[in-house]
Protein backbone atom coordinates (compact mmCIF):
# COMPACT_ATOMS: atom_id res chain seq x y z
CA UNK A 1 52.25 -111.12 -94.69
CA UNK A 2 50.85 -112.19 -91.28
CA UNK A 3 48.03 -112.37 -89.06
CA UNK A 4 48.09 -109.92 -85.57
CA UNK A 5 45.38 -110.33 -82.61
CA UNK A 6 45.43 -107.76 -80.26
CA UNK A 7 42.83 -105.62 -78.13
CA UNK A 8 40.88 -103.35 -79.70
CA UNK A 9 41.32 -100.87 -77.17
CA UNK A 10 43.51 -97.87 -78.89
CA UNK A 11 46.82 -98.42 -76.98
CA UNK A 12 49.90 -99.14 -78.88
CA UNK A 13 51.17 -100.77 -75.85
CA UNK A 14 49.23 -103.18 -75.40
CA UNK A 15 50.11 -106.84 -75.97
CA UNK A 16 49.74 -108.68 -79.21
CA UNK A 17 50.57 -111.66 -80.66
CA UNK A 18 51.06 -112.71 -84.21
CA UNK A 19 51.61 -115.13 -86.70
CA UNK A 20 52.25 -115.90 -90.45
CA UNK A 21 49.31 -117.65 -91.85
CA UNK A 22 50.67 -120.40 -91.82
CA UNK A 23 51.68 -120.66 -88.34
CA UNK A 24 48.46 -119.56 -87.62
CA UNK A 25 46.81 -122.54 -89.38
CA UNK A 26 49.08 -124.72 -87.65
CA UNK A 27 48.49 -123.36 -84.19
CA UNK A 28 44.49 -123.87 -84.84
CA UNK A 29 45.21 -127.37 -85.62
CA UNK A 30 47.24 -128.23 -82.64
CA UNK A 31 44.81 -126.29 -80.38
CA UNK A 32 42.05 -128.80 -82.35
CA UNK A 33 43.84 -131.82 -81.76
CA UNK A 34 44.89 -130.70 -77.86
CA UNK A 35 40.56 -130.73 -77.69
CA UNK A 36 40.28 -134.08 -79.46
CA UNK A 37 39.42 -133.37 -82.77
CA UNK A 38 40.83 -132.57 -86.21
CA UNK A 39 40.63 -129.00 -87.62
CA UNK A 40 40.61 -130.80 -91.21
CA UNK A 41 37.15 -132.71 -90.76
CA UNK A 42 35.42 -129.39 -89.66
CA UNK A 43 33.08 -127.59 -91.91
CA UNK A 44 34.73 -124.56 -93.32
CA UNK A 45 38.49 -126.27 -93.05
CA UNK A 46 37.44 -129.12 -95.73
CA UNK A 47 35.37 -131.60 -93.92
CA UNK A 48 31.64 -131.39 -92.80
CA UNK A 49 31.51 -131.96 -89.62
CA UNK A 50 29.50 -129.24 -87.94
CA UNK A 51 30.82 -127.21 -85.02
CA UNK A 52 27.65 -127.75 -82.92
CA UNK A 53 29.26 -131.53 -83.10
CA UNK A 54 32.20 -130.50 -80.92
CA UNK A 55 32.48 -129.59 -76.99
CA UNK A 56 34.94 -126.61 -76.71
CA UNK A 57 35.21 -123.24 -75.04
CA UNK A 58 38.13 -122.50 -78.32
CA UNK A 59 35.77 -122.80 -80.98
CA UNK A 60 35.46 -118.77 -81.07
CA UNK A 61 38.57 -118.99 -81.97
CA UNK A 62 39.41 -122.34 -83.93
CA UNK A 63 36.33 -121.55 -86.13
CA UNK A 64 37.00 -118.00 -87.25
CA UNK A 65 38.18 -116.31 -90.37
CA UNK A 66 41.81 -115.60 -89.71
CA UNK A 67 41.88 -111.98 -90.82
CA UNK A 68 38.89 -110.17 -90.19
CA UNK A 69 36.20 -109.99 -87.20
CA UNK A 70 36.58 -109.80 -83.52
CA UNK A 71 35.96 -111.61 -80.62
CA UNK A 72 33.56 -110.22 -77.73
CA UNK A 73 35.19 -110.11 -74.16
CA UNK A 74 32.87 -112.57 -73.26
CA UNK A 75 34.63 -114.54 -75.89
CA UNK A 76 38.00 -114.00 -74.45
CA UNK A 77 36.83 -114.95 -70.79
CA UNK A 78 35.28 -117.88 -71.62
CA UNK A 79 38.25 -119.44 -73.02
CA UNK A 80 41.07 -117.99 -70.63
CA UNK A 81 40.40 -121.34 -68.22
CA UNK A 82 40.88 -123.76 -71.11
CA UNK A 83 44.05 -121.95 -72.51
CA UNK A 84 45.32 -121.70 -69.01
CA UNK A 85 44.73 -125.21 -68.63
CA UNK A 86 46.56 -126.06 -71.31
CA UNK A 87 49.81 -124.10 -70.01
CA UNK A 88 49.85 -125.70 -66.83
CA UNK A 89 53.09 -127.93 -66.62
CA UNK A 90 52.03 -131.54 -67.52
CA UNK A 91 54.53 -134.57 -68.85
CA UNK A 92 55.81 -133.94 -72.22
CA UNK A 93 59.39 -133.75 -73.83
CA UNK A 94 60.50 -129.84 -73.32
CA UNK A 95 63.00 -130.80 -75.69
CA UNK A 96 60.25 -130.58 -78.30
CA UNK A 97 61.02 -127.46 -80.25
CA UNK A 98 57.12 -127.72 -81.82
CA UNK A 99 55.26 -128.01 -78.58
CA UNK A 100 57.52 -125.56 -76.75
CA UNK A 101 56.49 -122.93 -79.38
CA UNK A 102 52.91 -123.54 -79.35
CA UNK A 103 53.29 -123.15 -75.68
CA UNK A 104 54.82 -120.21 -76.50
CA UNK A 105 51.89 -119.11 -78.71
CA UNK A 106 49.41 -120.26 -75.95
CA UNK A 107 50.72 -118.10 -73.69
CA UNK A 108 51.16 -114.81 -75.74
CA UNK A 109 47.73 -115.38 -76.56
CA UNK A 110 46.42 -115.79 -72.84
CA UNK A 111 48.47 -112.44 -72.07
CA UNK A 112 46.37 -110.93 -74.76
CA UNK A 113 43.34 -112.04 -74.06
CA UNK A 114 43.57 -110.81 -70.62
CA UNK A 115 43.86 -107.59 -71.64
CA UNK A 116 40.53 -107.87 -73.55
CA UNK A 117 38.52 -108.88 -70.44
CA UNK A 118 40.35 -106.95 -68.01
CA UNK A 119 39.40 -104.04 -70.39
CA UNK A 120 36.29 -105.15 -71.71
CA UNK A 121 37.04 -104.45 -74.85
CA UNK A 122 37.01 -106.92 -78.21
CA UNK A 123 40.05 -109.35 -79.17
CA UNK A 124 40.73 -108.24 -82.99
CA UNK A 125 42.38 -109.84 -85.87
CA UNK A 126 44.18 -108.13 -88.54
């Protein structure tokens, strides 16, 4: 069982990108820790710190269920910079199979998300 995101325009072919739950939970975290923060002291992931506590263009997406709901296009074009940001080539080990898949994950997801604004149309989990 796994989790999809994709645009909720109709078309087969457009891009997705997808994830068992588990990789989706630790992709959230990463992202979480990338902003400065840990996903784990957040309300709704077992802690109580409140969102509105946090600076981040990702919290659409860091603070949603992972299975149901959308995201507006709005959504998805306010965090395109910080996800872009995030791919651009900075100093790390490439030899790090861990980050090079969540790089990997970053950038499926920025392809995605693309489509959403470009279409106006919603960014959808299922």
């Amino acid at each position: 069982m796994g989790l999809m995101l994709f645009p909720g325009d109709d078309d087969v072919a457009s891009p997705d990108v997808s994830w068992s739950y588990t990789g989706f939970s630790m992709f959230r975290k990463w992202l979480a820790r990338v902003e400065g923060f840990a996903l784990a002291e957040m309300d709704g992931f077992g802690g109580d710190r409140q969102w509105s506590s946090v600076s981040t263009t990702l919290a659409p997406l860091l603070n949603h269920p992972d299975d149901e709901g959308d995201l507006t296009p709005a959504q998805c074009a306010a965090m395109l910079p910080r996800l872009e940001d995030i791919l651009n080539p900075r100093e790390s080990d490439d030899s790090d199979p861990v980050l090079r898949r969540r790089i990997e994950d970053v950038s499926e997801l920025v392809t995605v998300l693309r489509v959403c604004v470009d279409k106006d149309v919603e960014l959808l989990f299922g």
